[in-house]
N, C-alpha and C. Protein backbone atom coordinates (compact mmCIF):
# COMPACT_ATOMS: atom_id res chain seq x y z
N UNK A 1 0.85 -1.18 0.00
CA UNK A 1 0.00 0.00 0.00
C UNK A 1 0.89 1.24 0.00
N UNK A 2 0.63 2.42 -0.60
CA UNK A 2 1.45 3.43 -0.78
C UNK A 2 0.80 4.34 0.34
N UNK A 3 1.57 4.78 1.21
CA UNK A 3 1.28 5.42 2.05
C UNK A 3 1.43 6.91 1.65
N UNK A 4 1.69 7.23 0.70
CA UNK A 4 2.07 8.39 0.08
C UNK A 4 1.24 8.80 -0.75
N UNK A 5 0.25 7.88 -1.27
CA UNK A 5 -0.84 8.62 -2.51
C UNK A 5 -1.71 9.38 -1.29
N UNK A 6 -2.56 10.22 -2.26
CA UNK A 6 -3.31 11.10 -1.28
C UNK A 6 -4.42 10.65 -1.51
N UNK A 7 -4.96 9.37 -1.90
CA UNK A 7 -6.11 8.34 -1.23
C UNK A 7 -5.82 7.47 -0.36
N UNK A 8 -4.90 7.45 0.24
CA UNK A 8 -4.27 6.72 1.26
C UNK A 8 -5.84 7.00 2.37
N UNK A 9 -6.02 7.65 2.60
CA UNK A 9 -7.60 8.29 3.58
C UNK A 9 -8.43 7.84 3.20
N UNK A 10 -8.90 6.87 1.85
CA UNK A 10 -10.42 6.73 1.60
C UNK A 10 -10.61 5.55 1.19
N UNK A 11 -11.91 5.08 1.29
CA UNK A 11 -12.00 3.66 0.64
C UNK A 11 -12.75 3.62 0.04
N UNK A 12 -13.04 2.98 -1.21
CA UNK A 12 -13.39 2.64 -2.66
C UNK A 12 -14.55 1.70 -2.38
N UNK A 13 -15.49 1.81 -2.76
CA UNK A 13 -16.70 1.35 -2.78
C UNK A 13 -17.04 0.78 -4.49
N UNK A 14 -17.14 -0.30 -4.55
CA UNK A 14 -17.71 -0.74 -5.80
C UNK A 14 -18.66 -1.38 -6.23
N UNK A 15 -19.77 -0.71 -6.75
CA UNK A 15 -20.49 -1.80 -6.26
C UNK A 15 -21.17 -2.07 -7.98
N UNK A 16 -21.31 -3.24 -8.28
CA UNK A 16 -21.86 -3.42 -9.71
C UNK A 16 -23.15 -2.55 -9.98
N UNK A 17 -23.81 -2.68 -11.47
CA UNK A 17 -24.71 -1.90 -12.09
C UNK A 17 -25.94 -2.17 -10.95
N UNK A 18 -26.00 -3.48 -11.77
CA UNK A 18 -27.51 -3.97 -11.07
C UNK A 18 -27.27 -4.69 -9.41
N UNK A 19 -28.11 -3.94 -8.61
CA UNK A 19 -28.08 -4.55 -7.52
C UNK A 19 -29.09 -4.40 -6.50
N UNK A 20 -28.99 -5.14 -5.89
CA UNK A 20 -30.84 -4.67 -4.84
C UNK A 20 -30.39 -4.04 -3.87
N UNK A 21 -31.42 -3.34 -3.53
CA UNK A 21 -31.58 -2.16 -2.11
C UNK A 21 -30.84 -2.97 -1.08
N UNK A 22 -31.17 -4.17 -0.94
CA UNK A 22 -30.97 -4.78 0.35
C UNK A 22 -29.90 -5.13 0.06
N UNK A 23 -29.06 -5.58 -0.72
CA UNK A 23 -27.53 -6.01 -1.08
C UNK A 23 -26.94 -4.94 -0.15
N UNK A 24 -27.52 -3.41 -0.64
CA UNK A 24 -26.26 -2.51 -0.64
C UNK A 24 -26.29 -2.03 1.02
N UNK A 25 -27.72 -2.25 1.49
CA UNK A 25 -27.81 -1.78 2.76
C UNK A 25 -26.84 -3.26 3.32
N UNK A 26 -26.73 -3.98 3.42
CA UNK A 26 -25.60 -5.32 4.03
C UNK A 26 -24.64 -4.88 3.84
N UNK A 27 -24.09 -4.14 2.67
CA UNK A 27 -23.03 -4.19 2.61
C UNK A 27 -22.45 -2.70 3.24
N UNK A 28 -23.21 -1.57 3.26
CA UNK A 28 -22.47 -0.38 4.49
C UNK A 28 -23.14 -1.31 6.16
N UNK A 29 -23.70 -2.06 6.60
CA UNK A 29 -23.92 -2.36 7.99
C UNK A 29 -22.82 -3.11 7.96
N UNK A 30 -22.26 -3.78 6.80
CA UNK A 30 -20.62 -4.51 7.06
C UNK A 30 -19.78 -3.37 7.61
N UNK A 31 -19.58 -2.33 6.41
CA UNK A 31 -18.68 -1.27 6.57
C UNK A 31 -18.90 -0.51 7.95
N UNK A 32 -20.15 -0.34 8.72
CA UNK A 32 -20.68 0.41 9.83
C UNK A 32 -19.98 -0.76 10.93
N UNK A 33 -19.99 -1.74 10.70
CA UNK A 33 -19.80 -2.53 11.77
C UNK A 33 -18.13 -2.53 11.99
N UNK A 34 -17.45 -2.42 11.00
CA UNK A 34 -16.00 -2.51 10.84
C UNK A 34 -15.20 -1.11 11.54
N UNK A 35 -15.88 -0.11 11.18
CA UNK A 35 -15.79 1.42 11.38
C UNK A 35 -16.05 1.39 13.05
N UNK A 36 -16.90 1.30 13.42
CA UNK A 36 -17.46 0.29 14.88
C UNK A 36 -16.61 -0.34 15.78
N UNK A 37 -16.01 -1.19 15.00
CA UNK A 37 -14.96 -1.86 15.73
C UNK A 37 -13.65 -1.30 15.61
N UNK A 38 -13.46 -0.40 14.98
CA UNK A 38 -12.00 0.41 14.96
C UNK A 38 -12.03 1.37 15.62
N UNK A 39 -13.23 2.25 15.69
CA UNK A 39 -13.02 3.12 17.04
C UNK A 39 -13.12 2.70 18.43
N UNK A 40 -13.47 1.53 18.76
CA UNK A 40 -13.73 1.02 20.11
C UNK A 40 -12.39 0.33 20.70
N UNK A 41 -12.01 0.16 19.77
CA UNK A 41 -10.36 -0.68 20.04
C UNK A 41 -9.35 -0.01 20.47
């Protein structure tokens, strides 16, 4: 990982064309849960 690009701060979200509501809500309560566990630590 390049600690030197200046996206080093963000993370990339990809998510295909077609996809259902409910896919995408699972997939930020992943990201919420991860985010969650890094500030508590």
């Amino acid at each position: 990982m390049d600690k030197t690009s200046p996206y080093y701060h963000q993370v990339a979200l990809l998510v295909p064309l077609i996809v259902e509501p409910a896919q995408i809500q699972q997939g930020l309560d992943i990201i919420a849960a991860c985010f969650d566990e890094t500030t508590q630590a």
